[in-house]
N, C-alpha and C. Protein backbone atom coordinates (compact mmCIF):
# COMPACT_ATOMS: atom_id res chain seq x y z
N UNK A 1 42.59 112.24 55.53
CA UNK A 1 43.56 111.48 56.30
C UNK A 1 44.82 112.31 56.46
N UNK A 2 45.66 112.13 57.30
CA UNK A 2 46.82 113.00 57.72
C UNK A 2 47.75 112.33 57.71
N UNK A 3 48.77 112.82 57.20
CA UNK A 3 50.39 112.36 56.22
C UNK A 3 50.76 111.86 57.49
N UNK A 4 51.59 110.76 57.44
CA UNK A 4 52.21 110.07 58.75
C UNK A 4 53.49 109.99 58.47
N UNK A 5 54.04 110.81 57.50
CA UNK A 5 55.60 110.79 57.62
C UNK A 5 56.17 112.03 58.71
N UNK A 6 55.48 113.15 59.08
CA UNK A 6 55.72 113.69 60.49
C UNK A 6 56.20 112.71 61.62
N UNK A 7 54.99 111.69 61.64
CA UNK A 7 55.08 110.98 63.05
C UNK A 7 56.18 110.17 63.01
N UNK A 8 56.60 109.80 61.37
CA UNK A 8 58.14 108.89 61.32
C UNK A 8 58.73 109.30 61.64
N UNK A 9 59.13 110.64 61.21
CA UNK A 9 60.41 110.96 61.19
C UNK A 9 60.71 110.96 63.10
N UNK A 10 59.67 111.98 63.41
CA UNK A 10 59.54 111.82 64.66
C UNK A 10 60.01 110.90 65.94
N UNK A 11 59.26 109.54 65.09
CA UNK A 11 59.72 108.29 65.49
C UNK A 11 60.99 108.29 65.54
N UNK A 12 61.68 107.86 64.41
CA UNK A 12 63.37 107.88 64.00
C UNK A 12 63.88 108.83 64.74
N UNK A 13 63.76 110.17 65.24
CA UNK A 13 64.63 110.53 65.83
C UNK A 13 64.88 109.90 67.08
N UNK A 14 63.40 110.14 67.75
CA UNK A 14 63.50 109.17 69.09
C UNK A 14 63.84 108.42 69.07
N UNK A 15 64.30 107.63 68.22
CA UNK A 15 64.72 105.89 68.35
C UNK A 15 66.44 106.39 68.20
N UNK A 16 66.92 107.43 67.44
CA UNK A 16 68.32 107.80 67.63
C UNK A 16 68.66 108.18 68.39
N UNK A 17 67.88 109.31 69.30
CA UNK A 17 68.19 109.65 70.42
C UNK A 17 68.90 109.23 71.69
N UNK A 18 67.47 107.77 71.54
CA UNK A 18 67.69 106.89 73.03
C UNK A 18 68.96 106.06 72.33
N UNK A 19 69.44 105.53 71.27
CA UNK A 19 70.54 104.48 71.07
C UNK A 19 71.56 105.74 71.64
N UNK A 20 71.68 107.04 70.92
CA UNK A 20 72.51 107.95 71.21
C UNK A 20 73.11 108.11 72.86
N UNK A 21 71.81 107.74 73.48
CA UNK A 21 71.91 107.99 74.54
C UNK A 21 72.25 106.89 75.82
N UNK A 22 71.78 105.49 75.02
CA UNK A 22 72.69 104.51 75.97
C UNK A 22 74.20 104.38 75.92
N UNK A 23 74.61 104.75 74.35
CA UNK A 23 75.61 104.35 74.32
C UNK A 23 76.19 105.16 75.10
N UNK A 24 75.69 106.81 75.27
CA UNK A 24 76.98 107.59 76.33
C UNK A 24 76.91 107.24 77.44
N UNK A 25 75.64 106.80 78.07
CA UNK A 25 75.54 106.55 79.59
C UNK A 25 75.97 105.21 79.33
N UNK A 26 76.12 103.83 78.93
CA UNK A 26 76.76 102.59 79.07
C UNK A 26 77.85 102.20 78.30
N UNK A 27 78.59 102.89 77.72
CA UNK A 27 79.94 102.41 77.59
C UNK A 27 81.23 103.51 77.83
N UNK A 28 81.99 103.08 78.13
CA UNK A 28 82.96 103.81 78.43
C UNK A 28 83.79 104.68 77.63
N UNK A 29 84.85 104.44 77.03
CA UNK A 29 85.62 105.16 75.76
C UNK A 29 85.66 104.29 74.39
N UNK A 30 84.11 103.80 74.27
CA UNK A 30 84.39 103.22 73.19
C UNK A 30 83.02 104.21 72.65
N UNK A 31 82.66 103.93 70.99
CA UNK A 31 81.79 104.69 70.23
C UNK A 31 80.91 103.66 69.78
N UNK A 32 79.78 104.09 69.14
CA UNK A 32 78.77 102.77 68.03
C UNK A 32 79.35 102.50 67.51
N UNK A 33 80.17 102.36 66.97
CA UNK A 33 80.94 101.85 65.75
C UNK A 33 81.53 100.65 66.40
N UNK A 34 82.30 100.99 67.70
CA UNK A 34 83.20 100.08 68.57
C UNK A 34 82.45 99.11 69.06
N UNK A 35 80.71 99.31 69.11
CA UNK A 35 80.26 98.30 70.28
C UNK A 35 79.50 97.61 69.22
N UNK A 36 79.60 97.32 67.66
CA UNK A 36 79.39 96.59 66.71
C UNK A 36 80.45 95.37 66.47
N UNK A 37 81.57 95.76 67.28
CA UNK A 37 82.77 94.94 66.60
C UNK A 37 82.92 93.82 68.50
N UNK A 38 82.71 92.73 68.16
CA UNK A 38 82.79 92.25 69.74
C UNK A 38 84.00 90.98 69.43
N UNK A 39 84.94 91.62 69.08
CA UNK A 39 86.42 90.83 68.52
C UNK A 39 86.53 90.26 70.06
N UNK A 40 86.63 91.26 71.31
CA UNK A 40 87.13 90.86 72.92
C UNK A 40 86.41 89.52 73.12
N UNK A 41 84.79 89.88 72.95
CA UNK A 41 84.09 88.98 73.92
C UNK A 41 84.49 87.35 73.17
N UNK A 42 84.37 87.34 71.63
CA UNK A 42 84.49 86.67 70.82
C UNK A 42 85.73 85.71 71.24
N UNK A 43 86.78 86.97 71.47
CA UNK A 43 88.06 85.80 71.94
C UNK A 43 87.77 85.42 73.72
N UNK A 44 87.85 85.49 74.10
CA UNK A 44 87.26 85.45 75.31
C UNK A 44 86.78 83.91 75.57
N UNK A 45 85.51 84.21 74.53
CA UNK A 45 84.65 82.88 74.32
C UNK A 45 85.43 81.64 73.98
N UNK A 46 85.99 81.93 72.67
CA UNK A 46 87.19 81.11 72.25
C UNK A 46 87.97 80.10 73.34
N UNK A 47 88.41 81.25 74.08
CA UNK A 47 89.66 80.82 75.35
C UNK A 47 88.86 79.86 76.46
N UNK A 48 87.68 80.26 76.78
CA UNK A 48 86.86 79.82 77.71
C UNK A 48 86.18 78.41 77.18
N UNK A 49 85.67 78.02 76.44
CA UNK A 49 85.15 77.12 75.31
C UNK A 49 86.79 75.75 75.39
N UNK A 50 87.85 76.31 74.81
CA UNK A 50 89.43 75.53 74.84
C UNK A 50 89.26 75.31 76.58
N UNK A 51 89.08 75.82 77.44
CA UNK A 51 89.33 75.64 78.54
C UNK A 51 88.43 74.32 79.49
N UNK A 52 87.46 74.73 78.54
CA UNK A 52 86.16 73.86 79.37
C UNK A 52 86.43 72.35 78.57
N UNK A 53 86.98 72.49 77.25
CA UNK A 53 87.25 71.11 76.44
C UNK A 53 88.77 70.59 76.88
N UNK A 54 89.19 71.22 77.06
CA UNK A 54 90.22 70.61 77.97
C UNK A 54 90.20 69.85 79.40
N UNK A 55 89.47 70.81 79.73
CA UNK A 55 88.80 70.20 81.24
C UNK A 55 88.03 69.15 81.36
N UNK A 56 87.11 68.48 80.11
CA UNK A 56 86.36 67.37 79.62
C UNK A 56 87.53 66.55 79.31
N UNK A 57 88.71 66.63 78.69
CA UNK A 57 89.69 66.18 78.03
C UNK A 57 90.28 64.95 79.30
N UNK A 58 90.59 66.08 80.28
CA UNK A 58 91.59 65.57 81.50
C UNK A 58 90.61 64.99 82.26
N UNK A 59 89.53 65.19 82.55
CA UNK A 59 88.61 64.22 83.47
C UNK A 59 88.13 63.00 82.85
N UNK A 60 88.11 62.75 81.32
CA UNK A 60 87.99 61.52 80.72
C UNK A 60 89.22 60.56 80.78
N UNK A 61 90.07 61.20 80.89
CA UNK A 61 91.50 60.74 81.17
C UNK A 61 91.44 60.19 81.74
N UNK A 62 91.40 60.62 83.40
CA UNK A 62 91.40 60.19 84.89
C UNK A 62 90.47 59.48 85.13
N UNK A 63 88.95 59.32 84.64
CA UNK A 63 88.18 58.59 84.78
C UNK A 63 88.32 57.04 84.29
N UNK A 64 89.13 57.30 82.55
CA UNK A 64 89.42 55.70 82.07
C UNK A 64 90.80 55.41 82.63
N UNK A 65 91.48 56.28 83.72
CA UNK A 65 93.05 55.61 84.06
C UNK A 65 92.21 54.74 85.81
N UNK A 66 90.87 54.99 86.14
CA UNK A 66 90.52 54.41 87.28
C UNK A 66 89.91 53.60 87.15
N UNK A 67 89.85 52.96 85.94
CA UNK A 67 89.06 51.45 85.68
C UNK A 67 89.93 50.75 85.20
């Protein structure tokens, strides 16, 4: 039988390669390190989420001020 830690390692590189390689072709001036940390989208969500419950807020309003 024939040692299959060649074909790992093998493996593993290719699998570093291609991450290596989206990250330069799809993100801009940020690094792996940077596109682990999603603090932006996170607040983002936050703001958007307050916005939409607010918006439930004021149309329950207006709905029980028309009965």
């Amino acid at each position: 039988m024939s040692d299959p830690r060649p074909k790992i390692i093998l493996q593993a590189h290719a699998t570093r390669s291609k991450v290596a390689l989206a990250v330069l072709l799809h993100s801009k001036d940020r690094g792996a390190r940077d596109l682990k940390k999603p603090f932006g989208a996170l607040i983002a969500g936050a703001v958007l989420a307050v916005v939409i419950l607010v918006g439930f807020y004021v149309a329950g309003r207006l709905g029980a001020m028309s009965h």
